[in-house]
N, C-alpha and C. Protein backbone atom coordinates (compact mmCIF):
# COMPACT_ATOMS: atom_id res chain seq x y z
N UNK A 1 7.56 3.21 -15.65
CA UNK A 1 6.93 3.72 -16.86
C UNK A 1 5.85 2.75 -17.33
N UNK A 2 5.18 2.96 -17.96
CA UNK A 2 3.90 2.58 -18.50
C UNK A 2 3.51 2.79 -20.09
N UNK A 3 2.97 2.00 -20.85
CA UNK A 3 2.84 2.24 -22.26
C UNK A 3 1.63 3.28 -22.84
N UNK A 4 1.53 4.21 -22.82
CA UNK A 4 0.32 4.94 -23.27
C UNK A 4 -0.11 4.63 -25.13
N UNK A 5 -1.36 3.92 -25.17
CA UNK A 5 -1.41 4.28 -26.87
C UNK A 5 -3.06 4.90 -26.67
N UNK A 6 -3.21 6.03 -27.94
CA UNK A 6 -4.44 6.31 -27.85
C UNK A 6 -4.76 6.20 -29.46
N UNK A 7 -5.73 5.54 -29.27
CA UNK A 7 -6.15 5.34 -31.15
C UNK A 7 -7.43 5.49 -31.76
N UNK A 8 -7.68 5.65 -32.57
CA UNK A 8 -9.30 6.42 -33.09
C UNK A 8 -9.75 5.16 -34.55
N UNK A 9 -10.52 5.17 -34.96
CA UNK A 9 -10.35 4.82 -36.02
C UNK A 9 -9.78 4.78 -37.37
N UNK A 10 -9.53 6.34 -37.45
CA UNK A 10 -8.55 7.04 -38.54
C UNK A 10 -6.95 6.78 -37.88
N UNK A 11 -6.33 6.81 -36.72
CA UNK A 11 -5.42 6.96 -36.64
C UNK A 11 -5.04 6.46 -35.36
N UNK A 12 -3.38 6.56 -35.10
CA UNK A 12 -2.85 6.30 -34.03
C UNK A 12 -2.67 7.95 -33.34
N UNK A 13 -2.93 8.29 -32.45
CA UNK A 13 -2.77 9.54 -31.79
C UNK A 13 -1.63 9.98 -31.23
N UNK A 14 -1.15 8.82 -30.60
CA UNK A 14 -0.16 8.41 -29.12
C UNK A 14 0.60 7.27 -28.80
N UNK A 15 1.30 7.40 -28.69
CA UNK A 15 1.87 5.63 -28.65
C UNK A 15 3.71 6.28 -28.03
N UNK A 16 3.38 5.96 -26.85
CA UNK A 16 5.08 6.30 -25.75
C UNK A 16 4.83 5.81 -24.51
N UNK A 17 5.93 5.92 -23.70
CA UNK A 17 6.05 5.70 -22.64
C UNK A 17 6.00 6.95 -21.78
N UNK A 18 4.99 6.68 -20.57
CA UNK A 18 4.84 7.51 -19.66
C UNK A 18 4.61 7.24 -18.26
N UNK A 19 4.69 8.34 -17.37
CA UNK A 19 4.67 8.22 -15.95
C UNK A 19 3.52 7.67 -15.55
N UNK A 20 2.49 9.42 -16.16
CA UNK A 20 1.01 9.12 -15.24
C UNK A 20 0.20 9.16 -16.41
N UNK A 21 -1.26 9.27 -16.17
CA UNK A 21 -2.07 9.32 -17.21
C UNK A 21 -3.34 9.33 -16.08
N UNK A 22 -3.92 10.24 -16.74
CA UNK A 22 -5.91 10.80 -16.23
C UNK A 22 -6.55 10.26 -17.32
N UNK A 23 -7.51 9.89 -16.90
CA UNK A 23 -8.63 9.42 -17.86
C UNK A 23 -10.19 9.93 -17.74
N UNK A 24 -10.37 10.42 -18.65
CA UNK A 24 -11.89 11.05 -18.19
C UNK A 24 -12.97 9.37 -18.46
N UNK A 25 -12.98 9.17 -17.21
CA UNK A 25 -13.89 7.92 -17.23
C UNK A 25 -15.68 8.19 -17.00
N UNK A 26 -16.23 7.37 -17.23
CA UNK A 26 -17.52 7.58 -17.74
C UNK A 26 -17.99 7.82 -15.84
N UNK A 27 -17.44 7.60 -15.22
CA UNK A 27 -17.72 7.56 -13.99
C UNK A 27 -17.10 8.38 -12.96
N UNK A 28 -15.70 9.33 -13.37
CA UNK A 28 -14.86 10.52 -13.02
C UNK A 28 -13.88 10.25 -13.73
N UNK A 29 -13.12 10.94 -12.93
CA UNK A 29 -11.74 10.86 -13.47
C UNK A 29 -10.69 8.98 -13.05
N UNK A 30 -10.13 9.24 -13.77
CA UNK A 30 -9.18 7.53 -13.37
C UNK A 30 -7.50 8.06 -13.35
N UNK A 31 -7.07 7.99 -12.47
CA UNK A 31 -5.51 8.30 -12.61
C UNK A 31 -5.28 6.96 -12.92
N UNK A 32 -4.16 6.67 -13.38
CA UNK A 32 -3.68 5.19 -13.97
C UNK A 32 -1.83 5.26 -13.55
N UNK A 33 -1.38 4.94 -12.93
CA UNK A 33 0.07 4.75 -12.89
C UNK A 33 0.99 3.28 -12.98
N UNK A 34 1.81 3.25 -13.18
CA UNK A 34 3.21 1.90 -14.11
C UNK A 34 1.92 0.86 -12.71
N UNK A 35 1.90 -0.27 -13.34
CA UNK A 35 1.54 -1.61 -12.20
C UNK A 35 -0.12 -1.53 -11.82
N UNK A 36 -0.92 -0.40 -12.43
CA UNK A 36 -1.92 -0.44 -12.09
C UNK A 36 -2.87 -1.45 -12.89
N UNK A 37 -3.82 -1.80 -11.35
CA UNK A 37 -4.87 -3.07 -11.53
C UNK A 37 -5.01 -3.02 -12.88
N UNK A 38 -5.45 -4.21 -13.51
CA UNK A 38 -6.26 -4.41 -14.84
C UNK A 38 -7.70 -3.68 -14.38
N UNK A 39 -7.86 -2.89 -16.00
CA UNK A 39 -9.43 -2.33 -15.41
C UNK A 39 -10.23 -1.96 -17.03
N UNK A 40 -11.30 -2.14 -17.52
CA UNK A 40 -11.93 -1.52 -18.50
C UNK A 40 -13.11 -0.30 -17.92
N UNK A 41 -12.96 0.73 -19.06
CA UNK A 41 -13.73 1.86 -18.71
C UNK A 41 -14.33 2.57 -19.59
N UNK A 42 -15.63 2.74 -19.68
CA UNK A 42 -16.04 3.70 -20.84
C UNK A 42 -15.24 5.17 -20.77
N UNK A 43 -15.12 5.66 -21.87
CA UNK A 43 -14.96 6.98 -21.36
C UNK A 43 -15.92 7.84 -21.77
N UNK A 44 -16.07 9.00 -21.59
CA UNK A 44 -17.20 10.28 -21.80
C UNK A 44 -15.71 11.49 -22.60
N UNK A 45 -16.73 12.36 -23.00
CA UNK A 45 -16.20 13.84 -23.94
C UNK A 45 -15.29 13.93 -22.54
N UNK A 46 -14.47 14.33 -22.63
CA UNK A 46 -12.71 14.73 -21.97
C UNK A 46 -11.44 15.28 -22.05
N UNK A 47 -10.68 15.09 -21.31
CA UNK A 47 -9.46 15.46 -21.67
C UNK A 47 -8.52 14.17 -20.75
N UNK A 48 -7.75 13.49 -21.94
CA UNK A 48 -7.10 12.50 -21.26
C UNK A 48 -5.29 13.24 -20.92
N UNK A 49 -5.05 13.20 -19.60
CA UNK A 49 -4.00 13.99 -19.18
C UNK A 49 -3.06 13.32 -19.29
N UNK A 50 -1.68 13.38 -20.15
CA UNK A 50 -0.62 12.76 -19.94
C UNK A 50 0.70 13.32 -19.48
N UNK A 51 1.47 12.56 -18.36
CA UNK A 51 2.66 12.94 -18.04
C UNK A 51 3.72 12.56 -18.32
N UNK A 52 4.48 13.27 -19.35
CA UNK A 52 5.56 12.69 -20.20
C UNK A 52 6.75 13.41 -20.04
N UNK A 53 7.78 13.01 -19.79
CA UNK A 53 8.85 14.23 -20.02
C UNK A 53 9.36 15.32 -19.34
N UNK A 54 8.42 15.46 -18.60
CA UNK A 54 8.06 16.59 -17.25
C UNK A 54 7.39 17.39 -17.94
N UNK A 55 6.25 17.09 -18.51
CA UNK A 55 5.24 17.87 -19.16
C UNK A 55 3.97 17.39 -19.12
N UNK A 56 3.04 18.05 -18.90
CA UNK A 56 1.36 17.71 -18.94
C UNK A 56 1.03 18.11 -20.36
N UNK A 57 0.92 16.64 -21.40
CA UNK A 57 0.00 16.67 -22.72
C UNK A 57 -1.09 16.32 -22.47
N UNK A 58 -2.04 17.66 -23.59
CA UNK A 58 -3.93 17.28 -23.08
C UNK A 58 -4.00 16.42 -24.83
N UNK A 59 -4.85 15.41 -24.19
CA UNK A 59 -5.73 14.79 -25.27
C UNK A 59 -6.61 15.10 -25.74
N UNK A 60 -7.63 15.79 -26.47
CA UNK A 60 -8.91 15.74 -26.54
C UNK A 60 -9.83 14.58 -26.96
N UNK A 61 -10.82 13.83 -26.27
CA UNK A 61 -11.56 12.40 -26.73
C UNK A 61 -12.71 12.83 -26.52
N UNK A 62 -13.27 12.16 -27.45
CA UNK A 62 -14.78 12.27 -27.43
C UNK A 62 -15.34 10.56 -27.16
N UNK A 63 -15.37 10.49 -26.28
CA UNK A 63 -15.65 9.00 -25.56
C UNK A 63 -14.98 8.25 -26.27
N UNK A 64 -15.24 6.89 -25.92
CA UNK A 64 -14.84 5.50 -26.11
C UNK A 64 -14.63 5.00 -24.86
N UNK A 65 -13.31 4.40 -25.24
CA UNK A 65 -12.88 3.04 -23.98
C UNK A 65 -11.67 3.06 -24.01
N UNK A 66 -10.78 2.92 -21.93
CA UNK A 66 -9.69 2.64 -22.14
C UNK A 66 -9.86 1.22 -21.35
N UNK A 67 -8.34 0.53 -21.73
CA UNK A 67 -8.01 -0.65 -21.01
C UNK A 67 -6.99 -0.44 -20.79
N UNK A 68 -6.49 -1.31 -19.49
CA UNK A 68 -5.30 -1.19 -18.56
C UNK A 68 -5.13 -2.56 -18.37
N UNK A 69 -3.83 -3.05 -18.79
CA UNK A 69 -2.94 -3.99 -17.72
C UNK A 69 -1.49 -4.01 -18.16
N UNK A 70 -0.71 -4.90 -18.00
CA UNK A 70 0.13 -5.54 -17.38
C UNK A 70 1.30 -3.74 -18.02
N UNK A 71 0.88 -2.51 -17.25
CA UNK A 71 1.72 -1.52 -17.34
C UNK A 71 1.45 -0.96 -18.91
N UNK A 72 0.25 -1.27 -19.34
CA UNK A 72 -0.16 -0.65 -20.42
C UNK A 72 -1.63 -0.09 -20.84
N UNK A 73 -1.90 1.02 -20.96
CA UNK A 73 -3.03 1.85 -21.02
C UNK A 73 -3.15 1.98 -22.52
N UNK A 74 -4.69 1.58 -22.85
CA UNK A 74 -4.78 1.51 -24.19
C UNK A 74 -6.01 2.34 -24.44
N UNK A 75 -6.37 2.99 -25.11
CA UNK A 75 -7.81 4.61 -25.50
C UNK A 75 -8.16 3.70 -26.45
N UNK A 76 -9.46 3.64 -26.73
CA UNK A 76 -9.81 3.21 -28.31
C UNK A 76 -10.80 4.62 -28.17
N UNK A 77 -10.56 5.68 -29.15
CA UNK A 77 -11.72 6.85 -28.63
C UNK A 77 -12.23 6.91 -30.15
N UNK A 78 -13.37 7.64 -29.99
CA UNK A 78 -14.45 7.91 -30.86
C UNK A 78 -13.54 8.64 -31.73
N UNK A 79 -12.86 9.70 -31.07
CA UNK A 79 -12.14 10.93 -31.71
C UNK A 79 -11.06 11.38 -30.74
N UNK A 80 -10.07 11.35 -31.25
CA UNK A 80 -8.76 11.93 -30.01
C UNK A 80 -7.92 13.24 -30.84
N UNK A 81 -7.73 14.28 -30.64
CA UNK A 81 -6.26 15.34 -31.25
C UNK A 81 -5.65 15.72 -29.43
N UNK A 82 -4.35 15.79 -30.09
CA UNK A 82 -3.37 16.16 -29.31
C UNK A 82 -3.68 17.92 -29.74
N UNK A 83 -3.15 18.40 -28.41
CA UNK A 83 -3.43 19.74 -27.91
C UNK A 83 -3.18 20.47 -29.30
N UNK A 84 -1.96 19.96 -29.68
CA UNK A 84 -1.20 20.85 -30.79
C UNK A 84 -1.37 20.53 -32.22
N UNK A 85 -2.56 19.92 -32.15
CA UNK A 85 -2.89 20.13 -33.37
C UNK A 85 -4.82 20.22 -33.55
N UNK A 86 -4.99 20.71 -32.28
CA UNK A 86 -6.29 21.51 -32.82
C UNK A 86 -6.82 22.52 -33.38
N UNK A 87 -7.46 22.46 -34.42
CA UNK A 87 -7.80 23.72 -35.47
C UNK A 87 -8.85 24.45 -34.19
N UNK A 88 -8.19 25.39 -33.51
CA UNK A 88 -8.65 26.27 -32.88
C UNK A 88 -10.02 27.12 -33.16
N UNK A 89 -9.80 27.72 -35.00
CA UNK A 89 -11.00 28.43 -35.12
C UNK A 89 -12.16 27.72 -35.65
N UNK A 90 -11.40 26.52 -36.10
CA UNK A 90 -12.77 25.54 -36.17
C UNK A 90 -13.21 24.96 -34.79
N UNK A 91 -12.59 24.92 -34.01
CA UNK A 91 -13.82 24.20 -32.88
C UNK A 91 -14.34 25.47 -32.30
N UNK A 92 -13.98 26.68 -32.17
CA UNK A 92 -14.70 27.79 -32.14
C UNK A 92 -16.08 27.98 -33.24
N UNK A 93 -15.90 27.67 -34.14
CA UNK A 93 -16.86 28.01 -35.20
C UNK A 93 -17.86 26.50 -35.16
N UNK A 94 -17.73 25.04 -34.48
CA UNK A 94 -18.51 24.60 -33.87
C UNK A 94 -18.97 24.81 -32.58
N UNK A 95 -18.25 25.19 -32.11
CA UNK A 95 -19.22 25.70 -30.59
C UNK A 95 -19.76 26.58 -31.11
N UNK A 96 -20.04 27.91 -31.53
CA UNK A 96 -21.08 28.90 -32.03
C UNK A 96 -22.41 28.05 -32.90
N UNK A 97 -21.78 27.48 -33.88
CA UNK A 97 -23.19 26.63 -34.25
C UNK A 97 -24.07 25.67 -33.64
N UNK A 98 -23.21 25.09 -32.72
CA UNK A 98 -23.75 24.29 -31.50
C UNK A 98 -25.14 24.85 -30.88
N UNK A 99 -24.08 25.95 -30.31
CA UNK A 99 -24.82 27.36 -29.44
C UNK A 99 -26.16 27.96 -29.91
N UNK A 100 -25.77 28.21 -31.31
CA UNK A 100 -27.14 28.63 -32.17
C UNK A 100 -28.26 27.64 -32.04
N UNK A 101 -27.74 26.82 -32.76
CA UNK A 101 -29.06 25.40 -32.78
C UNK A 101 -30.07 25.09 -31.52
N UNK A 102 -28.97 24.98 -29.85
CA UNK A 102 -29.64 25.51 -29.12
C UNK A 102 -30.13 26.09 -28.29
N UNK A 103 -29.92 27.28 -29.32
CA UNK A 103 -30.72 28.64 -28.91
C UNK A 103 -32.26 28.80 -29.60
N UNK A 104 -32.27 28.05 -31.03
CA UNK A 104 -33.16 28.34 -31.82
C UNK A 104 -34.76 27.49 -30.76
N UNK A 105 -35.26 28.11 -31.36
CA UNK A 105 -36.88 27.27 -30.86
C UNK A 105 -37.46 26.12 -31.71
N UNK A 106 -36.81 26.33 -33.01
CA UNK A 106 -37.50 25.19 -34.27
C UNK A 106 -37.34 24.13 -33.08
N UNK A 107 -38.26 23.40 -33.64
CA UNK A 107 -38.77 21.78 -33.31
C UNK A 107 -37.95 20.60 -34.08
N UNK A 108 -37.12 21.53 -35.34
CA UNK A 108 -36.62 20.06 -35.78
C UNK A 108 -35.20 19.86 -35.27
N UNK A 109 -34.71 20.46 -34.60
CA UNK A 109 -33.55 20.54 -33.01
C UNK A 109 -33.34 19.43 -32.61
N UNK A 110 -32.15 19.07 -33.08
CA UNK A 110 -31.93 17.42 -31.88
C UNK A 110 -31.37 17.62 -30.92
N UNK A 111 -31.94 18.49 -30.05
CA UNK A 111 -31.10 19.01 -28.61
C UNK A 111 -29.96 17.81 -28.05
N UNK A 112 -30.14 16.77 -27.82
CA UNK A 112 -28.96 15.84 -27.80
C UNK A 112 -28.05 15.85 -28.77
N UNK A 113 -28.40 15.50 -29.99
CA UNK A 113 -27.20 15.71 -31.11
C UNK A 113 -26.36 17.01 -30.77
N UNK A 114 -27.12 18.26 -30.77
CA UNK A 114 -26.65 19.91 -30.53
C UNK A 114 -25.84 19.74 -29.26
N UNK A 115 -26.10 19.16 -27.96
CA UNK A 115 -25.46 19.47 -26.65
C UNK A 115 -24.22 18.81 -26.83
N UNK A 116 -24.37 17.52 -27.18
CA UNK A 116 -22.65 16.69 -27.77
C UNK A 116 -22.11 17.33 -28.33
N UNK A 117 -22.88 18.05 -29.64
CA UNK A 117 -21.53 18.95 -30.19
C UNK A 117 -20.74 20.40 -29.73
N UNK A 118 -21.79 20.60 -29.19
CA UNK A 118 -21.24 22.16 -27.44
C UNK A 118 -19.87 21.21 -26.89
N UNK A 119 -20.39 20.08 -26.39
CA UNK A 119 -19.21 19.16 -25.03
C UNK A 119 -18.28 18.97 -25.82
N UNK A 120 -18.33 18.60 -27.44
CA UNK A 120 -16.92 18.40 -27.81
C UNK A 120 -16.48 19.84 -27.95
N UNK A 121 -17.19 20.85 -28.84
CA UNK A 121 -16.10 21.74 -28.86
C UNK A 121 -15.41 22.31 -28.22
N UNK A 122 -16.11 22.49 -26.71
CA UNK A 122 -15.78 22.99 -25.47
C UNK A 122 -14.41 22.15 -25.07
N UNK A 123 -14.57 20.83 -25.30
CA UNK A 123 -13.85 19.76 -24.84
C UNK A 123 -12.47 20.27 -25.62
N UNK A 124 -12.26 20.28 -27.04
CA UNK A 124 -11.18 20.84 -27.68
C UNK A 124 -10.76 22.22 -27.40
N UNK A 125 -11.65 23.26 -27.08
CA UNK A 125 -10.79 24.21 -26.83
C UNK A 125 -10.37 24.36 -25.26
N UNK A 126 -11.03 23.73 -24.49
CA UNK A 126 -10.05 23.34 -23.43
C UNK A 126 -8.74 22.85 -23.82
N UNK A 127 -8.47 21.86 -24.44
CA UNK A 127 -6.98 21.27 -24.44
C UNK A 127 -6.32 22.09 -25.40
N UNK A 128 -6.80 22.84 -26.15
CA UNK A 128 -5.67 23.91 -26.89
C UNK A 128 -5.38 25.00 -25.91
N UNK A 129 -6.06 25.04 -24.66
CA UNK A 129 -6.05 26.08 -23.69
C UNK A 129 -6.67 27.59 -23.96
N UNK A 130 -7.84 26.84 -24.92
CA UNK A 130 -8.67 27.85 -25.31
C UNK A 130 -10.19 28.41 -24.65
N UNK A 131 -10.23 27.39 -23.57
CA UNK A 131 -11.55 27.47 -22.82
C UNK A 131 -11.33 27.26 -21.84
């Protein structure tokens, strides 16, 4: 077993012991299992996969960083919710405004700002198993 904690600024997300763990790393995916190398990693918009219990819990993160050693995996993310507690029709009702913005033609469009907020919402309703 291995220590999983995932933490945001507002909060602790996660904090148990687990088998496996996926990491959406800035570079693919990272499986992480009990004894694995020390390693730091950015992460990107994701879904951090955990195996607990005989169950697959989805994370939702919107980047940051994990660290790994001595059998402990640590998230510091921008933004993390566990599957079961995502407000479903709100990340629906940001992906549509996302969508709008760019769709629109105005010029004052921060097409980067707009596309991050598509990847997260997309990103959350994936792990509610909504996308």
């Amino acid at each position: 077993m291995q220590r999983l904690e995932v933490v945001t600024p507002q909060s602790k997300v996660f904090s148990e012991d687990v088998r496996f763990v996926v990491l959406p790393g800035s570079e693919g995916e990272l499986g992480i299992l009990p004894e694995h190398a020390p390693l730091v990693s950015a992460l990107k918009i994701g879904l951090v996969r955990v195996h607990h219990e005989g169950k697959v819990l989805k994370i939702a993160v919107s980047g940051g960083f994990a660290e790994v050693r001595n059998s402990r995996t640590t998230v510091l993310a921008n933004a993390a919710e566990r599957e079961d507690q995502i407000d479903v029709e709100r990340a629906r009702a940001a992906k549509e405004r996302a969508e709008q913005r760019l769709a629109s033609s105005s010029p004052d469009i921060d097409v980067a700002r707009a596309e991050a907020a598509l990847k997260r919402a997309l990103n959350r309703l994936k792990a509610a198993g909504q996308g």
